[in-house]
C-alpha atoms as a PDB file:
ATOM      1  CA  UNK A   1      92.689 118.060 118.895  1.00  0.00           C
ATOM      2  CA  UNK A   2      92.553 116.497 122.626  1.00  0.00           C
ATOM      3  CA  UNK A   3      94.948 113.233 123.155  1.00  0.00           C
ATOM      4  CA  UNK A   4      93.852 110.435 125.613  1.00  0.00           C
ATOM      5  CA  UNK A   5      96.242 107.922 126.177  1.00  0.00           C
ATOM      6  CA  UNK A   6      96.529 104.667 128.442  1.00  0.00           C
ATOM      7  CA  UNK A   7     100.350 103.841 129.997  1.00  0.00           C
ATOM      8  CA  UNK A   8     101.834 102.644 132.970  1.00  0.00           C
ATOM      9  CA  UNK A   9     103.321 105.417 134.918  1.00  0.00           C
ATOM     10  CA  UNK A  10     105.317 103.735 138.197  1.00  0.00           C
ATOM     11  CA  UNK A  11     103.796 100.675 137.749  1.00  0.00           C
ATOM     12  CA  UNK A  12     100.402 101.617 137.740  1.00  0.00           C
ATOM     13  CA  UNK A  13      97.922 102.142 134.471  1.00  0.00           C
ATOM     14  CA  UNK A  14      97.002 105.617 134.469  1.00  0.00           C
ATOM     15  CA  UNK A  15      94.661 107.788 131.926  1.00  0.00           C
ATOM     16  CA  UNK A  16      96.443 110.985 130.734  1.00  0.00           C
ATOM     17  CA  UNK A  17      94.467 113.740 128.971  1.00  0.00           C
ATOM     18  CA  UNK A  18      96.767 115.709 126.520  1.00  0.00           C
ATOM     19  CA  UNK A  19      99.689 114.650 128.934  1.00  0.00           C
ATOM     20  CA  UNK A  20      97.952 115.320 131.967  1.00  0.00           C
ATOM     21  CA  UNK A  21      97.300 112.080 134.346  1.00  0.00           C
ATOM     22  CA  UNK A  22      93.090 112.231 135.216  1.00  0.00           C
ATOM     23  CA  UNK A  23      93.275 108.593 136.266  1.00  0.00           C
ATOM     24  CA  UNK A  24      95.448 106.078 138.084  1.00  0.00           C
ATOM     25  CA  UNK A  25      95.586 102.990 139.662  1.00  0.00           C
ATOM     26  CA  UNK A  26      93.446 101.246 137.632  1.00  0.00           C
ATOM     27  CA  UNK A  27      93.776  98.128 135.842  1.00  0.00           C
ATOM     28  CA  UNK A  28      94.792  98.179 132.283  1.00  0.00           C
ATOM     29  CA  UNK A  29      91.086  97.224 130.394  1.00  0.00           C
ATOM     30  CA  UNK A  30      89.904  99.706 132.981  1.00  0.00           C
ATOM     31  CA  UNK A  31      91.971 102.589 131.670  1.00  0.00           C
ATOM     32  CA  UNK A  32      90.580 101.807 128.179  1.00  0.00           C
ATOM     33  CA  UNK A  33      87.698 101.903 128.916  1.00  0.00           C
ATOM     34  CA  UNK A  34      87.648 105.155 130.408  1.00  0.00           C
ATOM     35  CA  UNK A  35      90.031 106.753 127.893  1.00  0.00           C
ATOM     36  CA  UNK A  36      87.273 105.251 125.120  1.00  0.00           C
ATOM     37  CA  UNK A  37      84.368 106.639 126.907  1.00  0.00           C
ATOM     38  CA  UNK A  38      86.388 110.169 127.160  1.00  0.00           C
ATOM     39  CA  UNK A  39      87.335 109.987 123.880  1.00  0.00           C
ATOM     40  CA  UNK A  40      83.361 109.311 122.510  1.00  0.00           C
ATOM     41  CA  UNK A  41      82.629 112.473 124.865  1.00  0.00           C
ATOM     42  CA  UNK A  42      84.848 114.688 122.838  1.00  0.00           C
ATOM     43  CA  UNK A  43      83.958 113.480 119.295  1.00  0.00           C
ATOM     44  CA  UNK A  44      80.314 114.053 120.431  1.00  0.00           C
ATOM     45  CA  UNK A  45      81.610 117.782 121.164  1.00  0.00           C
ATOM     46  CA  UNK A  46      83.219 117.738 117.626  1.00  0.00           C
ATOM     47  CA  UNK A  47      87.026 117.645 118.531  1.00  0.00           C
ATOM     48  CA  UNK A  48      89.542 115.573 117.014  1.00  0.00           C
ATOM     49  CA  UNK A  49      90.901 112.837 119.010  1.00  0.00           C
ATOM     50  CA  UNK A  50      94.051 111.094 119.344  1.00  0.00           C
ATOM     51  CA  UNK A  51      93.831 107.904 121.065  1.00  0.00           C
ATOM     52  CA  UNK A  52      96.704 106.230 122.509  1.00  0.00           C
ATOM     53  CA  UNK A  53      96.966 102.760 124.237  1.00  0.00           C
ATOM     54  CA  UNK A  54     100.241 100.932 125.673  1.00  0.00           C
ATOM     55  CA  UNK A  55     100.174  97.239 125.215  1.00  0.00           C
ATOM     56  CA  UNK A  56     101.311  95.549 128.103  1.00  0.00           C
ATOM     57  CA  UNK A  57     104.891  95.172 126.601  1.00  0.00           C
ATOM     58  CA  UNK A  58     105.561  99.182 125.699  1.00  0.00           C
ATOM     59  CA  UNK A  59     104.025  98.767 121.952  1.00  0.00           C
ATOM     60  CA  UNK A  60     101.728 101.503 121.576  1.00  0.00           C
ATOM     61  CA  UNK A  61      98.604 101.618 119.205  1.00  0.00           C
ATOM     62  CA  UNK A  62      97.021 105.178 117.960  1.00  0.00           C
ATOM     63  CA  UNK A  63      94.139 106.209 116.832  1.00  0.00           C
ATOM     64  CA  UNK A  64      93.406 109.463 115.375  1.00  0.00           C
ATOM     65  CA  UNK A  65      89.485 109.959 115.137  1.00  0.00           C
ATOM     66  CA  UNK A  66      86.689 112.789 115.291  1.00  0.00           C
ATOM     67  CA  UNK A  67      86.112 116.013 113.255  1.00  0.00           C
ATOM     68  CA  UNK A  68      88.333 118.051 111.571  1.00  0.00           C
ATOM     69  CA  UNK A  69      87.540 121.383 112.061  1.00  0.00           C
ATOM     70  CA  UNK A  70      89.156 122.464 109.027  1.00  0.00           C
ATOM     71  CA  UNK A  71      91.545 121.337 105.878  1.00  0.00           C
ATOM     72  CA  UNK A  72      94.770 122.228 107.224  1.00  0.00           C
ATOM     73  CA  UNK A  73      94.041 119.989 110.371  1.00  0.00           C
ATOM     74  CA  UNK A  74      93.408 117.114 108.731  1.00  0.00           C
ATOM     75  CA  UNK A  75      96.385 114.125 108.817  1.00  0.00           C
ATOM     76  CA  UNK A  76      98.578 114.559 105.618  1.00  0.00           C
ATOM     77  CA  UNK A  77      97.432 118.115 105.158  1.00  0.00           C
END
C-alpha cells in the first residue's frame, strides 16, 4: 500500500508520499489535487492507496482505495 497525504508542514501545504514530502509550497486545493492525481497513478498500477487530507483546522479525512493484492491485506482482515 502507498500513502499520499496533504498537511501543512511550517506553514506551508506540502504533498508527502508514504511520509516523504514530494511537494511544497503549494496552496491547499493544489496539494489535492496533486495527491488525487498521484493517487489515480498508483491504483492504475494496482496498489492500494491510502489517501490522507488535512482540513484547514487539523481534522483529517482518509481514504483507503485501490486493489488488494491479497485477503490478508484487505481492511478488517
Amino acid at each position: 500500500m502507498v500513502q499520499y497525504a496533504v498537511a501543512q508542514k511550517d506553514g506551508e501545504w506540502t504533498v508527502f508520499r508514504d511520509g516523504e514530502p514530494i511537494e511544497h509550497d503549494l496552496s491547499r486545493s493544489a496539494a489535492i489535487q496533486i495527491a488525487k492525481i498521484l493517487a489515480f497513478e498508483s491504483e492504475e498500477r494496482g496498489q492500494a492507496v491510502e489517501l490522507l487530507i488535512q482540513g484547514y483546522y487539523g481534522d483529517v479525512a482518509t481514504r483507503i482505495t485501490g486493489a488488494y493484492p491479497s485477503a490478508d491485506d484487505e481492511p478488517g482482515a
